[in-house]
C-alpha atoms as a PDB file:
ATOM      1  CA  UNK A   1      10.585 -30.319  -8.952  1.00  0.00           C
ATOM      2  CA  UNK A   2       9.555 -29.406 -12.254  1.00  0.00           C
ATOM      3  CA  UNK A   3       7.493 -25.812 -12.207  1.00  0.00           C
ATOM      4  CA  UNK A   4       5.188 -25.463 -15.205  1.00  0.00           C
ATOM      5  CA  UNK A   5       3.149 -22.128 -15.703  1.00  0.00           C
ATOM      6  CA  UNK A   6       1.423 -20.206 -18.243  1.00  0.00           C
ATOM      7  CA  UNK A   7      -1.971 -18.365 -19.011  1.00  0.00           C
ATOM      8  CA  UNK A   8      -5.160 -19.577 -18.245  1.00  0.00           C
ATOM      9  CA  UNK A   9      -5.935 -22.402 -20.445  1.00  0.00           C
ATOM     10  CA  UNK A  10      -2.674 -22.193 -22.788  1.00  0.00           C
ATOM     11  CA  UNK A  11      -1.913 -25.909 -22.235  1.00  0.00           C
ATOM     12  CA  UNK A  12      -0.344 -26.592 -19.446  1.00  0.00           C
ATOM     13  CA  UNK A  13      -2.313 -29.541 -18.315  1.00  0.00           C
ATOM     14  CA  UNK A  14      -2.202 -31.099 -21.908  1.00  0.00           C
ATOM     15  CA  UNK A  15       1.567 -30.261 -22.348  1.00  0.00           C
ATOM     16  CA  UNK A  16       2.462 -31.827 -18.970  1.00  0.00           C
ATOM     17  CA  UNK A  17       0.484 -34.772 -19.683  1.00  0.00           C
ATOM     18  CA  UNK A  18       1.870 -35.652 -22.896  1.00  0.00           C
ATOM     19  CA  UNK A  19       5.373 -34.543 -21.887  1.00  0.00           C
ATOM     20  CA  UNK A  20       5.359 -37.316 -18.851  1.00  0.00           C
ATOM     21  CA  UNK A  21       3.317 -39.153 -20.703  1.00  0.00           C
ATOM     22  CA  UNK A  22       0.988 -39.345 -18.042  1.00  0.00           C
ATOM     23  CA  UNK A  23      -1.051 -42.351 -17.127  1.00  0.00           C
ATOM     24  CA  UNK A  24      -4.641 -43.286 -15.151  1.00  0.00           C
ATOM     25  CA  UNK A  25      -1.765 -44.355 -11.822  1.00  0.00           C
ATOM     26  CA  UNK A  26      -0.133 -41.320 -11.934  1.00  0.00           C
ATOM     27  CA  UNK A  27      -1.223 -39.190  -9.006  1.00  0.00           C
ATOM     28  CA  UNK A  28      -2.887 -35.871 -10.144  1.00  0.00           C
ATOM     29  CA  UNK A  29      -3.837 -33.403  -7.288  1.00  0.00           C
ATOM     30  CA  UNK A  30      -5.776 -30.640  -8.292  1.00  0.00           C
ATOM     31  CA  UNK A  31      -7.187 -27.676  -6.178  1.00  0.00           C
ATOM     32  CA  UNK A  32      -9.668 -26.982  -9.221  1.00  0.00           C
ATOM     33  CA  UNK A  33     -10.958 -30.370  -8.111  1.00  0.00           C
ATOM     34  CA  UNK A  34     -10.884 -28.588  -4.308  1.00  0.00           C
ATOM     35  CA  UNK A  35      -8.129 -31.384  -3.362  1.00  0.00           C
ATOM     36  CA  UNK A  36      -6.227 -29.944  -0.511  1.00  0.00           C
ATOM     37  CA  UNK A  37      -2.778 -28.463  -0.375  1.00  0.00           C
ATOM     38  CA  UNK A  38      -0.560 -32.212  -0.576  1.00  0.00           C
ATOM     39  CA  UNK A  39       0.913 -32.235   3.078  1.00  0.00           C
ATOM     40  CA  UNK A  40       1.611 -35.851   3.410  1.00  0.00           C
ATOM     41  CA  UNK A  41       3.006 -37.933   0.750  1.00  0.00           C
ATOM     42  CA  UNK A  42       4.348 -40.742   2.765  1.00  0.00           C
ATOM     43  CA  UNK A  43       1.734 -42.888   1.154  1.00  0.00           C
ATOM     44  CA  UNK A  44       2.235 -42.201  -1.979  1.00  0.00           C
ATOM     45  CA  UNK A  45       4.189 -45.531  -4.071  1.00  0.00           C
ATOM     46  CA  UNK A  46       4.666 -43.559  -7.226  1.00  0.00           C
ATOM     47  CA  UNK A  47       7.878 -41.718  -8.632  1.00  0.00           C
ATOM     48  CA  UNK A  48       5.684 -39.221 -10.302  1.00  0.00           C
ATOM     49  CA  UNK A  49       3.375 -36.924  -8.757  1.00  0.00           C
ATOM     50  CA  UNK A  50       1.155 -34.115 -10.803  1.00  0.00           C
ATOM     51  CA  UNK A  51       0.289 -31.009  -8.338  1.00  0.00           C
ATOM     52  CA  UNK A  52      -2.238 -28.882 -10.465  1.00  0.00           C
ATOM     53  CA  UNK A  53      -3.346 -25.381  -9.730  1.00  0.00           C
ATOM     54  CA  UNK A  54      -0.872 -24.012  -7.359  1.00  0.00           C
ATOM     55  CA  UNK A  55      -2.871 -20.213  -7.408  1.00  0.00           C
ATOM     56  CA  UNK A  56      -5.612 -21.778  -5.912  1.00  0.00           C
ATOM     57  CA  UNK A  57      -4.014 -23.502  -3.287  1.00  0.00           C
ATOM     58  CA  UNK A  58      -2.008 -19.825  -2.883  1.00  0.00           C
ATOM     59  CA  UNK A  59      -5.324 -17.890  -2.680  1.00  0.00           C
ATOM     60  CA  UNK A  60      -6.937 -20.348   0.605  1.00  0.00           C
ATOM     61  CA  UNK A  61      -3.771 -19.598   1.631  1.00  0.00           C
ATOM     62  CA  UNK A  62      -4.435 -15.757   1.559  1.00  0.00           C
ATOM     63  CA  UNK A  63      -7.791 -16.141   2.507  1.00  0.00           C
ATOM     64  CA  UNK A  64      -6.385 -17.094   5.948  1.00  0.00           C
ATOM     65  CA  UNK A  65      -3.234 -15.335   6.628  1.00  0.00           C
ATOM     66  CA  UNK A  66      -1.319 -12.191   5.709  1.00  0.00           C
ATOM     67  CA  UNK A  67       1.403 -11.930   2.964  1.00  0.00           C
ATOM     68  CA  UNK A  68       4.207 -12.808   5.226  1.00  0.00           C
ATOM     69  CA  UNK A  69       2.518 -16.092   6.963  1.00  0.00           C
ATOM     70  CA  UNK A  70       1.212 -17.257   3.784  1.00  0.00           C
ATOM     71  CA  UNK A  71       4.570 -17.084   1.730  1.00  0.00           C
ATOM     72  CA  UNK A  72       5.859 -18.851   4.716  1.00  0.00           C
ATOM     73  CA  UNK A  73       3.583 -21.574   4.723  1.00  0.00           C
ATOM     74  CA  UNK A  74       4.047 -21.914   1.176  1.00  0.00           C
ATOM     75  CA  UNK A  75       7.838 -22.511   1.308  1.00  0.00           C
ATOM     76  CA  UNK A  76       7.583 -24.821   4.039  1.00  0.00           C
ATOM     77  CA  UNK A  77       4.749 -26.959   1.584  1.00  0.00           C
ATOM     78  CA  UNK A  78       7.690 -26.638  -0.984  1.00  0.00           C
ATOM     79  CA  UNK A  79      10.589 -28.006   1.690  1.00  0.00           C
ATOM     80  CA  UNK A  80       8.504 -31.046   2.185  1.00  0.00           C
ATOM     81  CA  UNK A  81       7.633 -31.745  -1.441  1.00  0.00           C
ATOM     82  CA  UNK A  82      11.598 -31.493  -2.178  1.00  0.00           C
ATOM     83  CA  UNK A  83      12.614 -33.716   0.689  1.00  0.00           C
ATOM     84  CA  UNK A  84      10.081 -36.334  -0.793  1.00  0.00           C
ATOM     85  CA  UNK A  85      11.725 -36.100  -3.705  1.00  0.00           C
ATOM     86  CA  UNK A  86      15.007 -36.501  -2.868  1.00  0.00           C
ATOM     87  CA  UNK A  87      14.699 -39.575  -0.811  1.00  0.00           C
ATOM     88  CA  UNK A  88      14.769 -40.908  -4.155  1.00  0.00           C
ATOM     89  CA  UNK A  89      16.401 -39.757  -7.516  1.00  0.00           C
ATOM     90  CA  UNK A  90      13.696 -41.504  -9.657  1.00  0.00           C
ATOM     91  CA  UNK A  91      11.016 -39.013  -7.819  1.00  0.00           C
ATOM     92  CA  UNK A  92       9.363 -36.043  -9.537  1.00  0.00           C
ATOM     93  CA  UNK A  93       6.606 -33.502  -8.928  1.00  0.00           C
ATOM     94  CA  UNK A  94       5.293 -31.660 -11.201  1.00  0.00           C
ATOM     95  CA  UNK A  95       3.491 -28.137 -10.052  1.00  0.00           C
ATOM     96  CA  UNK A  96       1.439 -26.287 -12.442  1.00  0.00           C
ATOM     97  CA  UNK A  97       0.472 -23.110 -11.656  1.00  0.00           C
ATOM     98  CA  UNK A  98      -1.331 -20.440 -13.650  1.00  0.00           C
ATOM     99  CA  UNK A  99       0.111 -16.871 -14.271  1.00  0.00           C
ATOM    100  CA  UNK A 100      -2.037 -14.570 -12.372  1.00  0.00           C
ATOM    101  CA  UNK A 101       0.299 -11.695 -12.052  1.00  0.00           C
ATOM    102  CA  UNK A 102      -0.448  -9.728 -15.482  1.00  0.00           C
ATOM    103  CA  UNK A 103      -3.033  -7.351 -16.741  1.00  0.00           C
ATOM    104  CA  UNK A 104      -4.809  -4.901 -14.657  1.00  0.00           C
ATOM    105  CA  UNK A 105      -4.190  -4.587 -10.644  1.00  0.00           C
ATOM    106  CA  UNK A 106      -7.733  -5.742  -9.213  1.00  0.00           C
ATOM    107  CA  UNK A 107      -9.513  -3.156  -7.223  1.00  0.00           C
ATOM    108  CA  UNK A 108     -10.077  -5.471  -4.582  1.00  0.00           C
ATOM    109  CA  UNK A 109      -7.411  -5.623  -1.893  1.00  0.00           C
ATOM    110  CA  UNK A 110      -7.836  -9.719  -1.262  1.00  0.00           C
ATOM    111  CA  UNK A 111      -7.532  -9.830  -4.833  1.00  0.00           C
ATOM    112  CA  UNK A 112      -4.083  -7.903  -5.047  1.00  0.00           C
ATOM    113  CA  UNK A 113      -2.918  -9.636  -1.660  1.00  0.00           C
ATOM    114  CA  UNK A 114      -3.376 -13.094  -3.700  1.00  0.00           C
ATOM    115  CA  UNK A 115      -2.018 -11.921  -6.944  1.00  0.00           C
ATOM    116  CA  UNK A 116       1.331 -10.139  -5.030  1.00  0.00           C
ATOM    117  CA  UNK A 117       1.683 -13.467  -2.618  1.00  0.00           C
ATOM    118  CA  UNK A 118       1.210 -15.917  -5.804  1.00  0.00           C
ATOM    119  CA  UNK A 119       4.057 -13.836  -7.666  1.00  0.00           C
ATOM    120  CA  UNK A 120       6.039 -14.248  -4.511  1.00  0.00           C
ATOM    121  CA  UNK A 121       5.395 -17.621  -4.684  1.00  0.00           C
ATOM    122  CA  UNK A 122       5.823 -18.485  -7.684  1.00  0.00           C
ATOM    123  CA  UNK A 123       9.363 -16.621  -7.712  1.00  0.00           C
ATOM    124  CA  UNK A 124      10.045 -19.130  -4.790  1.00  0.00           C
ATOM    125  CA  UNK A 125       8.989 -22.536  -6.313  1.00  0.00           C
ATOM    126  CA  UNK A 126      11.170 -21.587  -9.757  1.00  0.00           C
ATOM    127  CA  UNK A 127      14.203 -20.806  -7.259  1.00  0.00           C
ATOM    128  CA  UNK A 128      13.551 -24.383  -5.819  1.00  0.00           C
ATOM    129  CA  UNK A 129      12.156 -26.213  -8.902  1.00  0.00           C
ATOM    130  CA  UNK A 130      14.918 -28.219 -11.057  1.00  0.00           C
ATOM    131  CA  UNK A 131      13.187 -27.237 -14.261  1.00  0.00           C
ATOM    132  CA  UNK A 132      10.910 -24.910 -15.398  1.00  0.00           C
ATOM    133  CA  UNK A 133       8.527 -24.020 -18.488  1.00  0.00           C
ATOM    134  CA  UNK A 134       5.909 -21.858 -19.349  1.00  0.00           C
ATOM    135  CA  UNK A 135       3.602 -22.785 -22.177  1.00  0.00           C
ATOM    136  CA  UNK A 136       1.964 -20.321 -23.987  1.00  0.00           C
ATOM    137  CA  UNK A 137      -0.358 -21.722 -26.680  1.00  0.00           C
ATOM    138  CA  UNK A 138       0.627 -25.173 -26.155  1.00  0.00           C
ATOM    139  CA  UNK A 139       3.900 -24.370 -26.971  1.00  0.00           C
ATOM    140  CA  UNK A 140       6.724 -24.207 -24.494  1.00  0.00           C
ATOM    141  CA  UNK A 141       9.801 -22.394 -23.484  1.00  0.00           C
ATOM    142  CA  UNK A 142      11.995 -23.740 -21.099  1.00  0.00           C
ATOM    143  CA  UNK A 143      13.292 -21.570 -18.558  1.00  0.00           C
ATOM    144  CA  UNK A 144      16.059 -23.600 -16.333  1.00  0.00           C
END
């Protein structure tokens, strides 16, 4: 896996896309687009897959469960997206996945439950990602 983060519109998307030099086949699942959490990629023929918005997907996950449930779930989304990926060495996902976890603490507690569990996250899916940058600016800086 390939873990790609940054600020909030820095240029992740754009930097992914002409890093991969992504096409119209290429997958892109997006939960800005309110496209589900990928589960099941079975069906899917292509060696490159594009997960965008990983906070999102971390904050329905929050929404649901506690800390401890949702980090859990989270991993075991991450298991299955590596194990897709390894049935084949040509296989890559890319997750990108905004940096929520700076600035001010909200006030709201649902909103520091989903900022804590998306830095938990996060930590996780670098841990288990094969490569990582963050892009600030459009620029990056590779981090494994």
């Amino acid at each position: 896996m390939h873990f790609v983060t940054g600020g909030a519109f820095n240029g992740k998307k754009a930097w992914v896309k002409k890093t991969y030099r992504v096409t119209e086949d290429v997958p892109w699942i997006s939960a800005y687009k309110n496209d589900p959490i990928p589960m099941n990629l079975n069906g899917i023929d292509q060696n490159l897959i594009i997960f965008e918005g990983a906070e999102q997907w971390i904050k329905k996950l929050t929404e649901i469960h506690n800390s401890t449930k949702s980090r859990e779930l989270w991993n075991h989304y991450l298991n299955h997206w590596s194990s897709w990926e390894k049935e084949k060495p040509e296989r890559q996902i890319v997750v990108i996945g905004t940096d929520i976890t700076k600035g001010i603490v909200p006030l709201e507690a649902e909103n520091r439950l989903w900022r804590d569990v998306t830095g938990w996250a996060f930590q996780d899916l670098a841990a288990k990602s094969d490569k990582m940058d963050v892009i600030w600016y459009g620029m990056n800086q590779s981090i494994k």
